[in-house]
Protein backbone atom coordinates (compact mmCIF):
# COMPACT_ATOMS: atom_id res chain seq x y z
CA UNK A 1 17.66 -97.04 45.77
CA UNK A 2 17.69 -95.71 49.29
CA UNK A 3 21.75 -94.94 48.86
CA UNK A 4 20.54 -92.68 45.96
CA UNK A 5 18.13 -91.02 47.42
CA UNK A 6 20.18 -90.00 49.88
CA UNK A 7 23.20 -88.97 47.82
CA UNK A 8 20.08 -86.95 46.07
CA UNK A 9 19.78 -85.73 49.21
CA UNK A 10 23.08 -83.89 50.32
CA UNK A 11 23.58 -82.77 46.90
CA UNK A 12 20.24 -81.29 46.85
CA UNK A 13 21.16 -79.64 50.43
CA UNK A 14 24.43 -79.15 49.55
CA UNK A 15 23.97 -77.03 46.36
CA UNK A 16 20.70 -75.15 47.85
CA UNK A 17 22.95 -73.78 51.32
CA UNK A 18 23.58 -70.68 52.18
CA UNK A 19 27.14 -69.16 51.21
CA UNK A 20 27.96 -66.48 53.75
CA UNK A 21 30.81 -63.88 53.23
CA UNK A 22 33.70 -63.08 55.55
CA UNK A 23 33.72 -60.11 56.87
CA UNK A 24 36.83 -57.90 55.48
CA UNK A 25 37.82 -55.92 57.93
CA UNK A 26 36.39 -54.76 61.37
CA UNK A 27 35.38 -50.94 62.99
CA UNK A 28 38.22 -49.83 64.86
CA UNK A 29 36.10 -48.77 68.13
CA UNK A 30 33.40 -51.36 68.86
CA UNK A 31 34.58 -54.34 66.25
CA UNK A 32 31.55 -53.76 63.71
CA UNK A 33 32.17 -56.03 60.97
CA UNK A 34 33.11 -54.35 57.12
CA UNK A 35 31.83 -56.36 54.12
CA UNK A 36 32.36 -55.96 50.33
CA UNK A 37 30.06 -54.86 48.19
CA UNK A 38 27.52 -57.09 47.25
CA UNK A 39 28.51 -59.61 49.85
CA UNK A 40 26.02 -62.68 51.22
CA UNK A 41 25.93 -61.57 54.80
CA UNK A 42 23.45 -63.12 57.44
CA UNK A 43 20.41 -60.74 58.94
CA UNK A 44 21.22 -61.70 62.38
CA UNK A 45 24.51 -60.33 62.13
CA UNK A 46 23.80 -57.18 60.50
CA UNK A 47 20.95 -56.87 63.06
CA UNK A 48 23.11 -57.15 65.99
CA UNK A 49 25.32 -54.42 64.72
CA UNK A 50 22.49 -52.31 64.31
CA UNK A 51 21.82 -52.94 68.00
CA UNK A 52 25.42 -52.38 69.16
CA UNK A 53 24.94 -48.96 67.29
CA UNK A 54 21.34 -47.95 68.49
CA UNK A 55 22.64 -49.06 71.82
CA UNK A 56 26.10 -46.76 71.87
CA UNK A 57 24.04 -44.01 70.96
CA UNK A 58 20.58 -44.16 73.65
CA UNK A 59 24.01 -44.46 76.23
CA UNK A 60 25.62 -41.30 75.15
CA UNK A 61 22.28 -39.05 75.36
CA UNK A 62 21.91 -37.96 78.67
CA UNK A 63 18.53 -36.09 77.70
CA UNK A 64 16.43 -34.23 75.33
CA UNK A 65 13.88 -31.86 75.10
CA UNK A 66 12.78 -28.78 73.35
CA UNK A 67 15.36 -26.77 74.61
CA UNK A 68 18.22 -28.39 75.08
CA UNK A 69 20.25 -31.59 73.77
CA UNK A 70 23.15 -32.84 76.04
CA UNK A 71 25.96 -35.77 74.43
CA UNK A 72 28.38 -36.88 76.97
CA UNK A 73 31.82 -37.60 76.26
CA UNK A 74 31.67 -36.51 72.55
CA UNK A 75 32.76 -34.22 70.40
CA UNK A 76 29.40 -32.17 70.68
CA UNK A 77 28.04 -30.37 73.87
CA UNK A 78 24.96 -28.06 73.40
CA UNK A 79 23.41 -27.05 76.84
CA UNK A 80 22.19 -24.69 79.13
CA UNK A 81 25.73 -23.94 80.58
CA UNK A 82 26.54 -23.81 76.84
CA UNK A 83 24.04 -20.39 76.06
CA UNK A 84 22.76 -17.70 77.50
CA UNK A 85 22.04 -13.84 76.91
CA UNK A 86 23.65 -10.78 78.15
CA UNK A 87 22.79 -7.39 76.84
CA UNK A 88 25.09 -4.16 75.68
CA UNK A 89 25.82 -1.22 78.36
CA UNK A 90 23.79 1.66 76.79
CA UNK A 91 24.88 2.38 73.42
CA UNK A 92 28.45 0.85 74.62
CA UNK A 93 30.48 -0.71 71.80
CA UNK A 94 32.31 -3.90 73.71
CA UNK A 95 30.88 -6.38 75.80
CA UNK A 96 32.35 -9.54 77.25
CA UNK A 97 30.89 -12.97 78.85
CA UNK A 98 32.36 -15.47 81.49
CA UNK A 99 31.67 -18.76 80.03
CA UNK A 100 33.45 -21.38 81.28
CA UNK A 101 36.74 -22.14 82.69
CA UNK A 102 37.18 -24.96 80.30
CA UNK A 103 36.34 -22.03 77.67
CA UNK A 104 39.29 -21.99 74.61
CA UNK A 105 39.43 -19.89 71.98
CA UNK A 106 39.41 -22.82 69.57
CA UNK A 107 36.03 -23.64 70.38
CA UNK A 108 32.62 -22.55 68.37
CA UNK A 109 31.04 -19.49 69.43
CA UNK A 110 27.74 -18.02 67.30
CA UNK A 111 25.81 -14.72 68.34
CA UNK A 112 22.32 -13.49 67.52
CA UNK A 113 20.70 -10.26 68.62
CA UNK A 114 17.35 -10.29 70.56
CA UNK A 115 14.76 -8.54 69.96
CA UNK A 116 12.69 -6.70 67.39
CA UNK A 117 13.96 -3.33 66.95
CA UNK A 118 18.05 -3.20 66.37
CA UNK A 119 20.32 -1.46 63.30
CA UNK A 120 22.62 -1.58 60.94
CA UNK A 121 25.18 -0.85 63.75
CA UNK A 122 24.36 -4.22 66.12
CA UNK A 123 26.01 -6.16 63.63
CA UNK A 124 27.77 -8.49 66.31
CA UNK A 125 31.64 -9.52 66.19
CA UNK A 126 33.20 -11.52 68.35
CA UNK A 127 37.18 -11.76 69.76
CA UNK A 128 37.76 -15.60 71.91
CA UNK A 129 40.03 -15.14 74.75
CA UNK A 130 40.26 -17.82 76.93
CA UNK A 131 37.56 -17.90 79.59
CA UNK A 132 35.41 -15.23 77.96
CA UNK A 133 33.54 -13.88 74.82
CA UNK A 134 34.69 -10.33 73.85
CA UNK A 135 31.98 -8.63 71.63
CA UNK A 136 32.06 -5.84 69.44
CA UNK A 137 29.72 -3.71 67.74
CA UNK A 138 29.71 -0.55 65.47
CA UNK A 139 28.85 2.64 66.97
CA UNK A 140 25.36 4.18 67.17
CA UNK A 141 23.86 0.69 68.24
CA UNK A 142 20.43 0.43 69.78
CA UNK A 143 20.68 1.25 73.57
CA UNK A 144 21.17 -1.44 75.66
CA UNK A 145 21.09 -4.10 72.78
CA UNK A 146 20.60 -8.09 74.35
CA UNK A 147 22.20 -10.33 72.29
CA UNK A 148 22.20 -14.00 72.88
CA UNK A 149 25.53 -17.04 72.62
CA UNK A 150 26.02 -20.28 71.63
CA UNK A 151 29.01 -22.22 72.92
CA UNK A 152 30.40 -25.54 71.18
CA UNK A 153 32.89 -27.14 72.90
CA UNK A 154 35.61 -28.94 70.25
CA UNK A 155 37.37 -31.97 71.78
């Protein structure tokens, strides 16, 4: 009796235990594991590579507040080195900013006039040359138009 209870038992354990998956593959940066669709996969280790991932990313913010956002050694770069505003001689048609020496004409640049009263004419263009910003407007422009930039730096 007591041999069959215990074959009971292990069959009982043995048909009721989990079945994990393998993992298919794994991430080619930080070894995350890849599963199939559907797959039996334990919490703990889905958990942990929610923590690797939270982790990797509260390391690459430097800080953040309402004006500013800085990533290190990514793709994206948004600070105050990164902006600023510069303003139109007069009624002056080109304008140009220094940015930075690391500055390439591959990189994002977006414009935006300041200010409440500006025209047709302060439409804003922009040319990249390396270093510097060159920007254009139409003729007849409002006197002494500020305008600010955004830089993104690609990597």
């Amino acid at each position: 009796m007591k041999k069959i209870l215990f074959i009971l038992l292990i069959a009982v354990g043995s048909i009721c235990a989990q079945v994990f998956d393998n993992p298919i593959g794994l991430s080619k940066h930080y070894g995350l594991r890849y599963y199939a669709q559907s797959a039996h996969v334990p919490n703990t280790i889905l958990n942990n590579d929610k923590n690797t991932i939270d982790s990797v990313m509260y390391s690459e913010i430097v800080y953040v507040d309402t004006t500013q956002l800085v990533i290190k050694d990514t793709v994206l770069r948004i600070s105050n080195r990164a902006n600023g505003t510069h303003s139109f001689t007069t009624t002056s048609t080109v304008d140009s900013v220094f940015v930075d020496s690391t500055f390439q004409s591959t990189d994002n640049v977006f414009l935006q006039p300041l200010g409440t009263s500006y025209n047709v004419n302060d439409i804003l263009f922009l040319y990249k040359k390396k270093y510097k910003i060159i920007v254009h407007r139409n003729s007849g422009g409002t006197s002494g138009l500020s305008y600010e930039w955004y830089w993104i730096k690609r990597y």
